[in-house]
PDB file of N, CA and C in Angstrom:
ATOM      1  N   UNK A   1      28.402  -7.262 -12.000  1.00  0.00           N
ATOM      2  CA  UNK A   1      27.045  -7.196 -11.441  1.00  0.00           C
ATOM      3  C   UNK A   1      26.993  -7.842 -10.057  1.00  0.00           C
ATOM      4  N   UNK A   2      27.634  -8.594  -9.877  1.00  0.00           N
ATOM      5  CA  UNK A   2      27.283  -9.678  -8.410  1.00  0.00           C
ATOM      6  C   UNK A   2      28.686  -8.891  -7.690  1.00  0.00           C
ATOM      7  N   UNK A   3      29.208  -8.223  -7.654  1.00  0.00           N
ATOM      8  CA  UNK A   3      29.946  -7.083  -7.189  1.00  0.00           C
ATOM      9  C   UNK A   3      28.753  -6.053  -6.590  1.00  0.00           C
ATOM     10  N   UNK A   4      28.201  -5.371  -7.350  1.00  0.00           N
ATOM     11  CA  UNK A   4      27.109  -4.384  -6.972  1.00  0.00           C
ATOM     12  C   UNK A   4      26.339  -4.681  -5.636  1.00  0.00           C
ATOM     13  N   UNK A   5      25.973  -6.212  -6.225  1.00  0.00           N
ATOM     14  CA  UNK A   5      25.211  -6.808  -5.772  1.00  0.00           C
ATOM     15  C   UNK A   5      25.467  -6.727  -4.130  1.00  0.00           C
ATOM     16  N   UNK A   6      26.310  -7.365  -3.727  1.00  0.00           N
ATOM     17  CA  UNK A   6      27.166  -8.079  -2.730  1.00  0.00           C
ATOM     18  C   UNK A   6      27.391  -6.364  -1.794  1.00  0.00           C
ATOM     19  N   UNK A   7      27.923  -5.585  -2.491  1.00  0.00           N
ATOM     20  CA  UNK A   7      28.432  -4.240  -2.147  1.00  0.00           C
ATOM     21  C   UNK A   7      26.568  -3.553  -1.537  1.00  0.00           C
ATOM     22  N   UNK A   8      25.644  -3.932  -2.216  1.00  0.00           N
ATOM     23  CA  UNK A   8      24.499  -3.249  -1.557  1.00  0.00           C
ATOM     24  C   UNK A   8      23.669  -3.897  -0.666  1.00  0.00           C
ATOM     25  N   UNK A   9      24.210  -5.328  -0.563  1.00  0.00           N
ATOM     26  CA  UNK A   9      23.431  -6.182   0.912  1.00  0.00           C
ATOM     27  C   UNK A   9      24.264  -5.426   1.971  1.00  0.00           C
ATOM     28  N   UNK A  10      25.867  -5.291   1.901  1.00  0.00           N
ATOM     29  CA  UNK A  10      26.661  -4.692   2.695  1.00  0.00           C
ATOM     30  C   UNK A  10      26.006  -3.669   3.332  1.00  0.00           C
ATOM     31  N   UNK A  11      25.784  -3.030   2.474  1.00  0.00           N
ATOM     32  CA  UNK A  11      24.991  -1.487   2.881  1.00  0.00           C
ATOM     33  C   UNK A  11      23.963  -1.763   3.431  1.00  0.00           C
ATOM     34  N   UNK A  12      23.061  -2.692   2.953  1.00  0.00           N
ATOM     35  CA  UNK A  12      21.714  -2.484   3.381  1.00  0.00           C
ATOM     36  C   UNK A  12      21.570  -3.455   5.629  1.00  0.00           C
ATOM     37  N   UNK A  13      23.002  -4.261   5.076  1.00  0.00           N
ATOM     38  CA  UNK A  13      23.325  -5.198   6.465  1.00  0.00           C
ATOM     39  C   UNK A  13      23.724  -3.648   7.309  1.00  0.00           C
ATOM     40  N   UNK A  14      24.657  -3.436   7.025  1.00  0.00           N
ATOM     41  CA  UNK A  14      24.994  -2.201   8.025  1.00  0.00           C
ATOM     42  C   UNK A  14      23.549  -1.065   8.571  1.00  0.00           C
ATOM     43  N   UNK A  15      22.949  -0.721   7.588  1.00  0.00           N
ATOM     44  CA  UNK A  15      21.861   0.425   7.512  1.00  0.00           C
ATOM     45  C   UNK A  15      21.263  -0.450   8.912  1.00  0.00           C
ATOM     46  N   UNK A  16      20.604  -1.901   9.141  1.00  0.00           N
ATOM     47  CA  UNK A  16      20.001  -2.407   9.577  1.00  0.00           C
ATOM     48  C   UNK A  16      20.562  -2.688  11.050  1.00  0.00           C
ATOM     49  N   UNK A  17      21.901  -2.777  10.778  1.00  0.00           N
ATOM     50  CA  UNK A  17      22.562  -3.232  12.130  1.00  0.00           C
ATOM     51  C   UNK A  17      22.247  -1.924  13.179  1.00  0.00           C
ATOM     52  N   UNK A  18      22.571  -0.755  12.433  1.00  0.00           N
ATOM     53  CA  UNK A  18      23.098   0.644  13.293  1.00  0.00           C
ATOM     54  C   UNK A  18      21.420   0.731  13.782  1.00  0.00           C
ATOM     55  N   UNK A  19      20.410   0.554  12.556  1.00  0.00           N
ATOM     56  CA  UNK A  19      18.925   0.900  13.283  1.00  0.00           C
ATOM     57  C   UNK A  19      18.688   0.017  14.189  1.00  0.00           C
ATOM     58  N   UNK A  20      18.903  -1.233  14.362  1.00  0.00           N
ATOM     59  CA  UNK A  20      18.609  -2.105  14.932  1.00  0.00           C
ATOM     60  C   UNK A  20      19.138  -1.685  16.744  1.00  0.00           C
ATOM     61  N   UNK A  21      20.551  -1.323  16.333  1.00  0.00           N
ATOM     62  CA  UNK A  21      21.395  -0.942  17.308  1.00  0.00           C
ATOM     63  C   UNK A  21      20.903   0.351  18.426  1.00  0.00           C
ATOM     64  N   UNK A  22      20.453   1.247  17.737  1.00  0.00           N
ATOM     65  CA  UNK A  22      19.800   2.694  18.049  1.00  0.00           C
ATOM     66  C   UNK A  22      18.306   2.039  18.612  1.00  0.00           C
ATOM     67  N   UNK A  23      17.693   1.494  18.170  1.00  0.00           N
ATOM     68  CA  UNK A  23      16.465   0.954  18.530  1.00  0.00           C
ATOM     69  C   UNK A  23      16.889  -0.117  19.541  1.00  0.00           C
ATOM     70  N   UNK A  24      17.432  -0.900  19.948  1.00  0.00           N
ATOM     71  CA  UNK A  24      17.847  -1.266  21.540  1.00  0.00           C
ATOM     72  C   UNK A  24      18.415  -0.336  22.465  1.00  0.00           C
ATOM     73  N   UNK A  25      19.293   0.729  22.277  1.00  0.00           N
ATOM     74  CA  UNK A  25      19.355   1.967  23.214  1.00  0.00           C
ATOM     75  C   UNK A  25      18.257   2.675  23.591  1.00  0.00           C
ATOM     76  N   UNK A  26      16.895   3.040  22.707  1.00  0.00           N
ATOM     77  CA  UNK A  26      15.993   4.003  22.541  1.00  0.00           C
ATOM     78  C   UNK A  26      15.292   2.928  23.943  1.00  0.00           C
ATOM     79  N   UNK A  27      15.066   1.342  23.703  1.00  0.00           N
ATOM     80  CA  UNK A  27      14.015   1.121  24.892  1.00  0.00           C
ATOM     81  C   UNK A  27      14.809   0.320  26.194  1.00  0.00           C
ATOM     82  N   UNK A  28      15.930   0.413  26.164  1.00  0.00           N
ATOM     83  CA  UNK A  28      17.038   0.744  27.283  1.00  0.00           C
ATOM     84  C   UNK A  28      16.543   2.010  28.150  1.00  0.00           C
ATOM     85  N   UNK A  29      16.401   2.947  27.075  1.00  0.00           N
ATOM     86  CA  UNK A  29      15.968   4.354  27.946  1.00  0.00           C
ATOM     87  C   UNK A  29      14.896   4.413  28.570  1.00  0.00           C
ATOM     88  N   UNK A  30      13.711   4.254  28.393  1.00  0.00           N
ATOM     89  CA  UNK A  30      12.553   3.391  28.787  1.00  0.00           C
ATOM     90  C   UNK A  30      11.877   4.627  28.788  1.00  0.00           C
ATOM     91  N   UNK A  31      11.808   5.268  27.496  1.00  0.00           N
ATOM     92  CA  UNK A  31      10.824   6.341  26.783  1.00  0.00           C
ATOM     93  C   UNK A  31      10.751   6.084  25.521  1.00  0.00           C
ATOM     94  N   UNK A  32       9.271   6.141  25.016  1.00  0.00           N
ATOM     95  CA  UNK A  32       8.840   5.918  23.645  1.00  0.00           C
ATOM     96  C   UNK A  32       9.537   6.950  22.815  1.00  0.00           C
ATOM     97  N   UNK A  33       9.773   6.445  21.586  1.00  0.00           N
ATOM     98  CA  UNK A  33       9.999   7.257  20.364  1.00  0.00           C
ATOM     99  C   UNK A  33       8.736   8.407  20.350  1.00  0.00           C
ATOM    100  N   UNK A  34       9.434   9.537  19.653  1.00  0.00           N
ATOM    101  CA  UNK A  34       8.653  10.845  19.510  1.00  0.00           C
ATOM    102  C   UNK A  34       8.125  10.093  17.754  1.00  0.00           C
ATOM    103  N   UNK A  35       8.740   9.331  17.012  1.00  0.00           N
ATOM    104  CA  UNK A  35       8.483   8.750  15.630  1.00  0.00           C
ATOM    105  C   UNK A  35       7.781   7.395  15.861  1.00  0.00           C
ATOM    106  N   UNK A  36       6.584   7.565  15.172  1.00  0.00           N
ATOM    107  CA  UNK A  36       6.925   5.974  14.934  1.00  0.00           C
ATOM    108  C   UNK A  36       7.504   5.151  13.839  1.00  0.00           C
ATOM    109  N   UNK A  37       7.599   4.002  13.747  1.00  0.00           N
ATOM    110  CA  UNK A  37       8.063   3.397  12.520  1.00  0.00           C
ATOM    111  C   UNK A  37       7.532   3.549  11.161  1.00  0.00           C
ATOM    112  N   UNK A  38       6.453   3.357  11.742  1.00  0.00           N
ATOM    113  CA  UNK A  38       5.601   3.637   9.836  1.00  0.00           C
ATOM    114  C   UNK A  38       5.754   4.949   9.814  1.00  0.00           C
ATOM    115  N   UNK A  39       5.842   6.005  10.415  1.00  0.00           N
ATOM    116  CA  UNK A  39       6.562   7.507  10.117  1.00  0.00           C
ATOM    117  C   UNK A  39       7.388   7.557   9.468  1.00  0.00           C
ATOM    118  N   UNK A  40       8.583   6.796  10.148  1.00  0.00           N
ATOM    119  CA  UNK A  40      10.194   6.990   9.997  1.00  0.00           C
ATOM    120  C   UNK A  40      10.257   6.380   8.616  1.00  0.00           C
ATOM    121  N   UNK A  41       9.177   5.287   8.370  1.00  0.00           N
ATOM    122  CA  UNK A  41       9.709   4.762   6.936  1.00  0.00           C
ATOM    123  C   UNK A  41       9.272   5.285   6.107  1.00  0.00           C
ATOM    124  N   UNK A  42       8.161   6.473   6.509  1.00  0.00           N
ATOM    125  CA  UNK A  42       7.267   6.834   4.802  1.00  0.00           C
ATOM    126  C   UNK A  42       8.052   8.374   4.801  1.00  0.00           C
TER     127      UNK A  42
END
């Protein structure tokens, strides 16, 4: 269980890094998202 566990913060650390990552390029570009967030999440 704390295998699973450990294995889906992994995932959820990565998921966060790459959005995080993409979302500092997007206002680098210095044009708004066509999405917004509460979009993208529902």
């Amino acid at each position: 269980m704390k295998n699973r566990l450990y294995s889906l913060y992994q995932m959820i650390l990565q998921s966060l890094t790459f959005y995080l990552g993409v979302d500092q390029e997007k206002k680098r570009a210095g044009r708004p998202p066509k999405v917004s967030d509460l979009q993208f999440s529902g």
